[in-house]
C-alpha atoms as a PDB file:
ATOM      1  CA  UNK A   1       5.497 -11.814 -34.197  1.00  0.00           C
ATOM      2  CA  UNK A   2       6.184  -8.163 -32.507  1.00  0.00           C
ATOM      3  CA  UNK A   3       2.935  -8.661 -30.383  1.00  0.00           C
ATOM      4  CA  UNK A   4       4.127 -12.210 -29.109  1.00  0.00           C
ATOM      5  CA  UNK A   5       7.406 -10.477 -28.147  1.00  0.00           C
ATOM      6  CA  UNK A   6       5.608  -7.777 -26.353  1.00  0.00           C
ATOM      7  CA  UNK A   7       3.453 -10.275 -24.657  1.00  0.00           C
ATOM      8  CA  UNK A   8       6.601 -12.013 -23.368  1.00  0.00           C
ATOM      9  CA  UNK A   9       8.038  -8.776 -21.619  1.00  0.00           C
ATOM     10  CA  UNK A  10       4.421  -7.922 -19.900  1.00  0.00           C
ATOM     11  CA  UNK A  11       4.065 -11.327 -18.485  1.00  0.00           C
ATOM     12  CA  UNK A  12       4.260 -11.559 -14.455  1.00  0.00           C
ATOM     13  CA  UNK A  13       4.830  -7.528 -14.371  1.00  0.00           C
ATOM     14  CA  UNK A  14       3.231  -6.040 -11.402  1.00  0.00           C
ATOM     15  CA  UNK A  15       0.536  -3.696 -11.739  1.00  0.00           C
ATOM     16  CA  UNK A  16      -0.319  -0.463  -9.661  1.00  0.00           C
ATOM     17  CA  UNK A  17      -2.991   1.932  -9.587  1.00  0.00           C
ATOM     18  CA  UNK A  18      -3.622   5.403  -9.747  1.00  0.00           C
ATOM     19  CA  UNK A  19      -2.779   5.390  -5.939  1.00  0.00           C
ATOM     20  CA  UNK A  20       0.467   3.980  -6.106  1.00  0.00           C
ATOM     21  CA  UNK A  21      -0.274   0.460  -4.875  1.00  0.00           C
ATOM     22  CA  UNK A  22       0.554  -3.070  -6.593  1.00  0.00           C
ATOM     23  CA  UNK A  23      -3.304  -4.342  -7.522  1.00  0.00           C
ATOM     24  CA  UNK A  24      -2.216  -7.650  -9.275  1.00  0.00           C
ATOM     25  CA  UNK A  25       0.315  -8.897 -11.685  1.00  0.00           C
ATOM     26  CA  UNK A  26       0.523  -9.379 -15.294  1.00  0.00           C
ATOM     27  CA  UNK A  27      -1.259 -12.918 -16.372  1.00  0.00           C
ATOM     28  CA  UNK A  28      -2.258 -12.556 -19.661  1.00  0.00           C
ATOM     29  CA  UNK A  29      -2.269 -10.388 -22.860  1.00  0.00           C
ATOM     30  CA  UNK A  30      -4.831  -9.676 -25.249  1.00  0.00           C
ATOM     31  CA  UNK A  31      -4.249  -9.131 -28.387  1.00  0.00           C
ATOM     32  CA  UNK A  32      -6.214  -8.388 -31.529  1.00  0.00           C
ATOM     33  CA  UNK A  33      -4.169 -10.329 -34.392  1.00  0.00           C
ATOM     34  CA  UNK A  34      -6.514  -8.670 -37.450  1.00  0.00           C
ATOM     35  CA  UNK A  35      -5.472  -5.293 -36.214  1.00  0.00           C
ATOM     36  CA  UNK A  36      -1.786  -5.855 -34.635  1.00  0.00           C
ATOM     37  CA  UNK A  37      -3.091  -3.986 -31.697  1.00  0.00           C
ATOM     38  CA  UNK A  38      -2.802  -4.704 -27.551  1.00  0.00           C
ATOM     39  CA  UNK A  39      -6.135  -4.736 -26.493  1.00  0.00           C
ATOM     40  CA  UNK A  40      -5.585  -4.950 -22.739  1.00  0.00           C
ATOM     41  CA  UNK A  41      -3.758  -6.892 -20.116  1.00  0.00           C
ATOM     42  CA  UNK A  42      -5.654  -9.669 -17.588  1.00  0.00           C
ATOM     43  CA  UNK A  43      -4.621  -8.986 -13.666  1.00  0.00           C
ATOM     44  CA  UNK A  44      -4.677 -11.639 -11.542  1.00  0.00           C
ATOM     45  CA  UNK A  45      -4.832 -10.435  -7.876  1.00  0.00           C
ATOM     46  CA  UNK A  46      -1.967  -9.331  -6.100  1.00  0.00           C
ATOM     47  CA  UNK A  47      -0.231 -10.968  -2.771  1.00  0.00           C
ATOM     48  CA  UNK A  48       1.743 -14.248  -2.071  1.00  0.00           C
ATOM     49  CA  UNK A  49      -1.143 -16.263  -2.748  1.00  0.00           C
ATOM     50  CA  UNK A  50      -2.553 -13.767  -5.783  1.00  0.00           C
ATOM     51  CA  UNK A  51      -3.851 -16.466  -8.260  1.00  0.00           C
ATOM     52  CA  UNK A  52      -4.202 -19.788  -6.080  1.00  0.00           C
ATOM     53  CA  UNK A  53      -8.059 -20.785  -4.956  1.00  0.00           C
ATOM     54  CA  UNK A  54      -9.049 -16.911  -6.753  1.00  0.00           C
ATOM     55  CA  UNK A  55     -10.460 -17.069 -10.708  1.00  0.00           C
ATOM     56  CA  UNK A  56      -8.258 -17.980 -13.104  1.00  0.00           C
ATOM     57  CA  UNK A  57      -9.149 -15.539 -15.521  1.00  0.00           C
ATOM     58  CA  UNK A  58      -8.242 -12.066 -13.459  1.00  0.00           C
ATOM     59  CA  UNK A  59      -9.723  -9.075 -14.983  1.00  0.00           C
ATOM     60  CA  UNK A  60      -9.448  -7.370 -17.870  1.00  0.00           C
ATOM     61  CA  UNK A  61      -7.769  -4.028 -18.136  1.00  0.00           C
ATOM     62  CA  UNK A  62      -8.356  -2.040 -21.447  1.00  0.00           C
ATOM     63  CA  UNK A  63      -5.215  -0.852 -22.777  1.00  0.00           C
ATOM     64  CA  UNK A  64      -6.933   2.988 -22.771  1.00  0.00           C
ATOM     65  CA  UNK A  65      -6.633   2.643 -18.685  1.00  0.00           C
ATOM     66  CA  UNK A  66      -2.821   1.901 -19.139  1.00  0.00           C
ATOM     67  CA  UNK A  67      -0.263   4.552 -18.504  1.00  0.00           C
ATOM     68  CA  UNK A  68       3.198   3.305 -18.837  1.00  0.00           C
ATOM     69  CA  UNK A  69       4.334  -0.187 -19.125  1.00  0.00           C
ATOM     70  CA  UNK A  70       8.001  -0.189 -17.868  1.00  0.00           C
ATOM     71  CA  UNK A  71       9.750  -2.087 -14.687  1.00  0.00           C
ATOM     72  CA  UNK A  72       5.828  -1.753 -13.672  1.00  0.00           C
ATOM     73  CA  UNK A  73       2.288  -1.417 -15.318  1.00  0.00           C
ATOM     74  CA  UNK A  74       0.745   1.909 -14.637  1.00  0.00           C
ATOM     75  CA  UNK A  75      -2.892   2.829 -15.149  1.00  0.00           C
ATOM     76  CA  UNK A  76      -4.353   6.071 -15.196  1.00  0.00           C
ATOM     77  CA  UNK A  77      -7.517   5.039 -12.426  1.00  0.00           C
ATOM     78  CA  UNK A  78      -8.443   2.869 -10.186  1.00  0.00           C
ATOM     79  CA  UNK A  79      -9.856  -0.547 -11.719  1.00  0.00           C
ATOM     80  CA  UNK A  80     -12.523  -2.283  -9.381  1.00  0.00           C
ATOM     81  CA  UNK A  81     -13.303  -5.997  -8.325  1.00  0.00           C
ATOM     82  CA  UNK A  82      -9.870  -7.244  -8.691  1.00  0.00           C
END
């Protein structure tokens, strides 16, 4: 129940790199249910059109890579090919 409720507040947050610029938002959340653990966050790529004629399933961000999760997603490097 705590991990759907998490899941809910990440949803559509933006995420930003180790450079300080928006890569993508938020688009899914994976969870392992067995463990109650976050496994990582899916980015779908950034811009008006971030999401629309692009791959629907973004790219996986291991929740290792993640700094802070506040207002904004921070990671602690770069992540390529999104």
């Amino acid at each position: 129940m705590i991990l759907l409720l998490i899941k809910k507040e990440i949803l559509g947050k933006e995420v930003v790199d180790i450079s300080g610029i928006v890569i993508g938002k938020v688009d899914d959340v994976e969870v392992n249910f067995e463990t109650q653990t976050l496994e990582g966050i899916m980015v779908s790529k950034g811009g008006l059109f971030g999401g629309f004629g692009g791959s629907s399933s973004g790219t996986l961000v291991p929740y290792d890579v993640i700094k802070v999760i506040g207002d904004k997603v921070l990671l602690t490097r770069d992540i390529p090919e999104i």
